[in-house]
N, C-alpha and C. Protein backbone atom coordinates (compact mmCIF):
# COMPACT_ATOMS: atom_id res chain seq x y z
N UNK A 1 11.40 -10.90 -5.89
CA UNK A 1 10.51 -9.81 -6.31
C UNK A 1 9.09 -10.36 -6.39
N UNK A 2 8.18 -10.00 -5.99
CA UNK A 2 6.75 -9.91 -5.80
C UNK A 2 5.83 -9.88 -7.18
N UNK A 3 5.15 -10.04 -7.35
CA UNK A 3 4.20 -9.33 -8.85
C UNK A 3 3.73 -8.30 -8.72
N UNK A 4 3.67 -7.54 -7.28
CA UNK A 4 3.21 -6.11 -7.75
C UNK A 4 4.81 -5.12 -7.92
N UNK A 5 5.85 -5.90 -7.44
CA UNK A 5 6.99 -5.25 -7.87
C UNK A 5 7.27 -5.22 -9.23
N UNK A 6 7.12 -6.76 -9.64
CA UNK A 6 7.23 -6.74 -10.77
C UNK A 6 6.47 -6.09 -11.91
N UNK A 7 5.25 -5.86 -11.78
CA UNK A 7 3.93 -5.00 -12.34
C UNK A 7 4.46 -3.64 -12.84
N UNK A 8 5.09 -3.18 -11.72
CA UNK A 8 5.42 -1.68 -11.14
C UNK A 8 7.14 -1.29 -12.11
N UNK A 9 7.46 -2.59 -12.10
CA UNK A 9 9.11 -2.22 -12.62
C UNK A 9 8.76 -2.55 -14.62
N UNK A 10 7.88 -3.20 -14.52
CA UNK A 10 7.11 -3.11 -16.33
C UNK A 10 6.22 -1.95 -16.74
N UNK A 11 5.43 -0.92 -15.59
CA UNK A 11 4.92 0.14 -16.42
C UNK A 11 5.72 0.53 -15.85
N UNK A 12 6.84 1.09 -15.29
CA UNK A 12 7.80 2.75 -15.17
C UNK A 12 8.33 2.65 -16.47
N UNK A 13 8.63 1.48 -17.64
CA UNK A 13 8.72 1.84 -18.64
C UNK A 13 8.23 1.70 -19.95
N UNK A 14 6.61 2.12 -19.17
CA UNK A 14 6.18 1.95 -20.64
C UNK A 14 5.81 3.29 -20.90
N UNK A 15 5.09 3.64 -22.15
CA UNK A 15 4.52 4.93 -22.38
C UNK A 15 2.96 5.37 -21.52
N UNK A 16 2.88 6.17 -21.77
CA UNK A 16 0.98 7.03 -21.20
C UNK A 16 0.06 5.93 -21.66
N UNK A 17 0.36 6.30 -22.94
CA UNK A 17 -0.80 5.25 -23.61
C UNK A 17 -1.22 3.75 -22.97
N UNK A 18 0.55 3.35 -23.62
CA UNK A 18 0.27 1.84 -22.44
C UNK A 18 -0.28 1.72 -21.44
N UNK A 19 0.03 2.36 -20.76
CA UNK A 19 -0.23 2.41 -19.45
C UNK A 19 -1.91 2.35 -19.37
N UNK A 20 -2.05 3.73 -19.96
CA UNK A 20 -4.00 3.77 -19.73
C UNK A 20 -4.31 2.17 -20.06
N UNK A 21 -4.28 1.18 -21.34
CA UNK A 21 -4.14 -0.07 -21.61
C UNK A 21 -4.38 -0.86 -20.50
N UNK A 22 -3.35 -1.08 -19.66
CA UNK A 22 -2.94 -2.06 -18.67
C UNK A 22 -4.02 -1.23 -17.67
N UNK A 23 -4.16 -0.40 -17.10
CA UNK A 23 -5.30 0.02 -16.04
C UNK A 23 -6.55 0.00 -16.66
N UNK A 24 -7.13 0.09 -17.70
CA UNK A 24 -8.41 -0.41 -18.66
C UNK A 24 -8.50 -2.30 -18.09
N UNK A 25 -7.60 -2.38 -18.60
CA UNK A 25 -7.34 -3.98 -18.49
C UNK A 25 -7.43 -4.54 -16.53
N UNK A 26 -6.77 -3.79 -15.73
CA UNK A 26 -6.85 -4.45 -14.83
C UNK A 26 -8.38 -3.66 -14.09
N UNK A 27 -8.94 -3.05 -14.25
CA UNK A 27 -10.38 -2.75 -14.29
C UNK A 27 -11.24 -3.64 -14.65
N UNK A 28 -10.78 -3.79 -16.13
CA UNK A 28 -11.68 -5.69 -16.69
C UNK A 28 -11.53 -6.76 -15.52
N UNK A 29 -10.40 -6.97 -15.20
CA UNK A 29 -10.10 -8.08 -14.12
C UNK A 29 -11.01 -8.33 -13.33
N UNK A 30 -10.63 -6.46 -12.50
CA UNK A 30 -11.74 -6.98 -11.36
C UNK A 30 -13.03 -6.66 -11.20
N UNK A 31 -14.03 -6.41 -11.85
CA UNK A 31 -15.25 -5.71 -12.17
C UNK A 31 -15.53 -7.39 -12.85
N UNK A 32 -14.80 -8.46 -13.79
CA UNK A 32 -14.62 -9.34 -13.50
C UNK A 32 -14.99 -10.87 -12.43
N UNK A 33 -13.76 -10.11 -11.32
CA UNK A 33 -13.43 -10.76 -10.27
C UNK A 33 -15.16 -10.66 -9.45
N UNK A 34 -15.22 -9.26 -9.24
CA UNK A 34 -16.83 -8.61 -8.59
C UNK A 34 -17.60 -9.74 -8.89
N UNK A 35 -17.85 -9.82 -10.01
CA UNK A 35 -18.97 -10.38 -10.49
C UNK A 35 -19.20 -11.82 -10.27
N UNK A 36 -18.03 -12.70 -10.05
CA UNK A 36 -18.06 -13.65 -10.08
C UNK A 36 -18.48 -14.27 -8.68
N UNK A 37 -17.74 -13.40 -7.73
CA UNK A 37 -17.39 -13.80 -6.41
C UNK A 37 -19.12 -13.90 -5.71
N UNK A 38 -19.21 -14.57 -5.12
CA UNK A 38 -20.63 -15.19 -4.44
C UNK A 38 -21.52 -16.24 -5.14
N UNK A 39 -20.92 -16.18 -6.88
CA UNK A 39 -21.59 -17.23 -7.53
C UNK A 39 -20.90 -18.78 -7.74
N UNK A 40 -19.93 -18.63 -6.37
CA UNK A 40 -19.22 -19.94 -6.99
C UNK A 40 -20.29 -21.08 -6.37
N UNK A 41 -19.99 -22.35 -6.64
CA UNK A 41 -20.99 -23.50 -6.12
C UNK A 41 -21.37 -23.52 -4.99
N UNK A 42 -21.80 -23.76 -3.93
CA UNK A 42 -21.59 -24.14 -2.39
C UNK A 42 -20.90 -25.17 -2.37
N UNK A 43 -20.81 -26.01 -2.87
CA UNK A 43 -20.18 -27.69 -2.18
C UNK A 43 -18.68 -26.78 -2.26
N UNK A 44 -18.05 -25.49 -2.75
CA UNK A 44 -16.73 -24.87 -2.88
C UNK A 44 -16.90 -24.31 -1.04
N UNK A 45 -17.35 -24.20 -0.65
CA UNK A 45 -17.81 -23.27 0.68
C UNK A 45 -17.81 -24.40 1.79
N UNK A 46 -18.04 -25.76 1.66
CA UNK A 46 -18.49 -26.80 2.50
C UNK A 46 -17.24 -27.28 3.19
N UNK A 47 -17.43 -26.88 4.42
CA UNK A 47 -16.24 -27.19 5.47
C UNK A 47 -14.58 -25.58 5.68
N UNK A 48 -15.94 -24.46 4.77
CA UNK A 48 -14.61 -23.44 4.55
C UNK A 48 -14.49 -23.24 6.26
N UNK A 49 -15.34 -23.17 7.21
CA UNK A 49 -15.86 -22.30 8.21
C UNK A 49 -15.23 -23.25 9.51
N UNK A 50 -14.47 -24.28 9.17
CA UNK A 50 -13.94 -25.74 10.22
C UNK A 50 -13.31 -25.23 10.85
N UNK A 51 -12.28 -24.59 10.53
CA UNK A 51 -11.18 -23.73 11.19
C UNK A 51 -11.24 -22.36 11.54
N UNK A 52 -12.54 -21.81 11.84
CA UNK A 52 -12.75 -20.44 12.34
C UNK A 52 -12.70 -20.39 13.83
N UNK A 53 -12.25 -19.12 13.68
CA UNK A 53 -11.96 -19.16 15.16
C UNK A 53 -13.70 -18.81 16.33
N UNK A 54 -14.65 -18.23 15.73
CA UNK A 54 -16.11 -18.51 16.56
C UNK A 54 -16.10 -19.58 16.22
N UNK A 55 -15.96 -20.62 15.42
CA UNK A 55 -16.31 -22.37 15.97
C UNK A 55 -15.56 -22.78 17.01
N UNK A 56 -14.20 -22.66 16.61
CA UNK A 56 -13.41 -23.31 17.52
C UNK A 56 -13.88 -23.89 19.27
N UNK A 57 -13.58 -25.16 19.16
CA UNK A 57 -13.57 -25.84 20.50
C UNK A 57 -15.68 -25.99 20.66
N UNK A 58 -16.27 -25.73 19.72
CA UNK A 58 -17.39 -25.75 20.41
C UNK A 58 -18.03 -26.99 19.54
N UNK A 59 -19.35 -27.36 20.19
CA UNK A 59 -20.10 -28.49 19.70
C UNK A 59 -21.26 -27.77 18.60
N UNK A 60 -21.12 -28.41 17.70
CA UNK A 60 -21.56 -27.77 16.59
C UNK A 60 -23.79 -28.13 16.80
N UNK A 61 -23.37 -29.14 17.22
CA UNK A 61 -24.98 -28.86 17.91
C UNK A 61 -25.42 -27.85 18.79
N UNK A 62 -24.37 -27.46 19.64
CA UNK A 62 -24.98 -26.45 20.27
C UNK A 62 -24.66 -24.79 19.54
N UNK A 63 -24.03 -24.71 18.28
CA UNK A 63 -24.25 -23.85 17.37
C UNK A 63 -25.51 -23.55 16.41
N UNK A 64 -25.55 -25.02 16.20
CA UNK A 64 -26.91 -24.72 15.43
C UNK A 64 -28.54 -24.72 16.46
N UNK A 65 -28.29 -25.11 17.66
CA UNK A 65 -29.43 -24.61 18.05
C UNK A 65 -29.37 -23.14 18.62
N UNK A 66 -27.95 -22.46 18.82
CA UNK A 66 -28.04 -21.04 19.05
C UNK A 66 -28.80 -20.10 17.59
N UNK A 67 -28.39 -21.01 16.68
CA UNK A 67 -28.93 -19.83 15.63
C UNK A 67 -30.56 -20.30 15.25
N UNK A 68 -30.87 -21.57 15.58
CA UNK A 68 -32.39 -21.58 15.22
C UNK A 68 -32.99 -20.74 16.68
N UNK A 69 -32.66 -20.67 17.60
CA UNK A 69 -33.08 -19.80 18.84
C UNK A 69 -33.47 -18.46 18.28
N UNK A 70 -32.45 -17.67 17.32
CA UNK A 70 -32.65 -16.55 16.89
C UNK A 70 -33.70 -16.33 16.09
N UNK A 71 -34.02 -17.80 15.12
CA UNK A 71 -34.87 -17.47 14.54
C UNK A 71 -36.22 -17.58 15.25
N UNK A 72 -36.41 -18.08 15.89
CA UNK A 72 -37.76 -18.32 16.76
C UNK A 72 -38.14 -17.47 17.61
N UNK A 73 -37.46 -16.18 17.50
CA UNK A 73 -37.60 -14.98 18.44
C UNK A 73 -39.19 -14.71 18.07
C-alpha cells in the first residue's frame, strides 16, 4: 500500500471535522513546500543538470559558448 492509499484508507474514517483538520494541515505543507522551493543553496543544484538529456554526449565548452552567443546578440 502506497501513502496516498494509506492517507485515503485513514480519512474514509474519520469525521467532517477531522477531515477539514487534515486538509487545513496539508495546505500548511505545501504553501510550505511553495515557499521554500528555489531557496535551497546552489552548491544543492551543482552537477543536478550531468545527466540531462540536452547535455548529453555534448562538450560542455561548446554549451557554454552557445549560450554566451545569445547573450551577445
Amino acid at each position: 500500500m502506497n501513502q496516498t492509499q494509506q492517507l485515503n484508507e485513514i480519512i474514509a474514517h474519520l469525521p467532517e471535522q477531522a477531515i477539514a483538520e487534515v486538509i487545513d494541515f496539508a495546505e500548511f505543507v505545501a504553501h510550505k513546500l511553495a515557499k521554500t522551493r528555489g531557496n535551497e543553496p546552489l552548491e544543492n543544484l551543482i552537477g543536478s543538470m550531468k545527466n540531462s538529456d540536452v547535455f548529453a554526449g555534448r562538450d560542455p565548452l561548446e554549451i557554454q559558448q552557445e549560450m554566451r552567443s545569445e547573450w551577445v546578440r
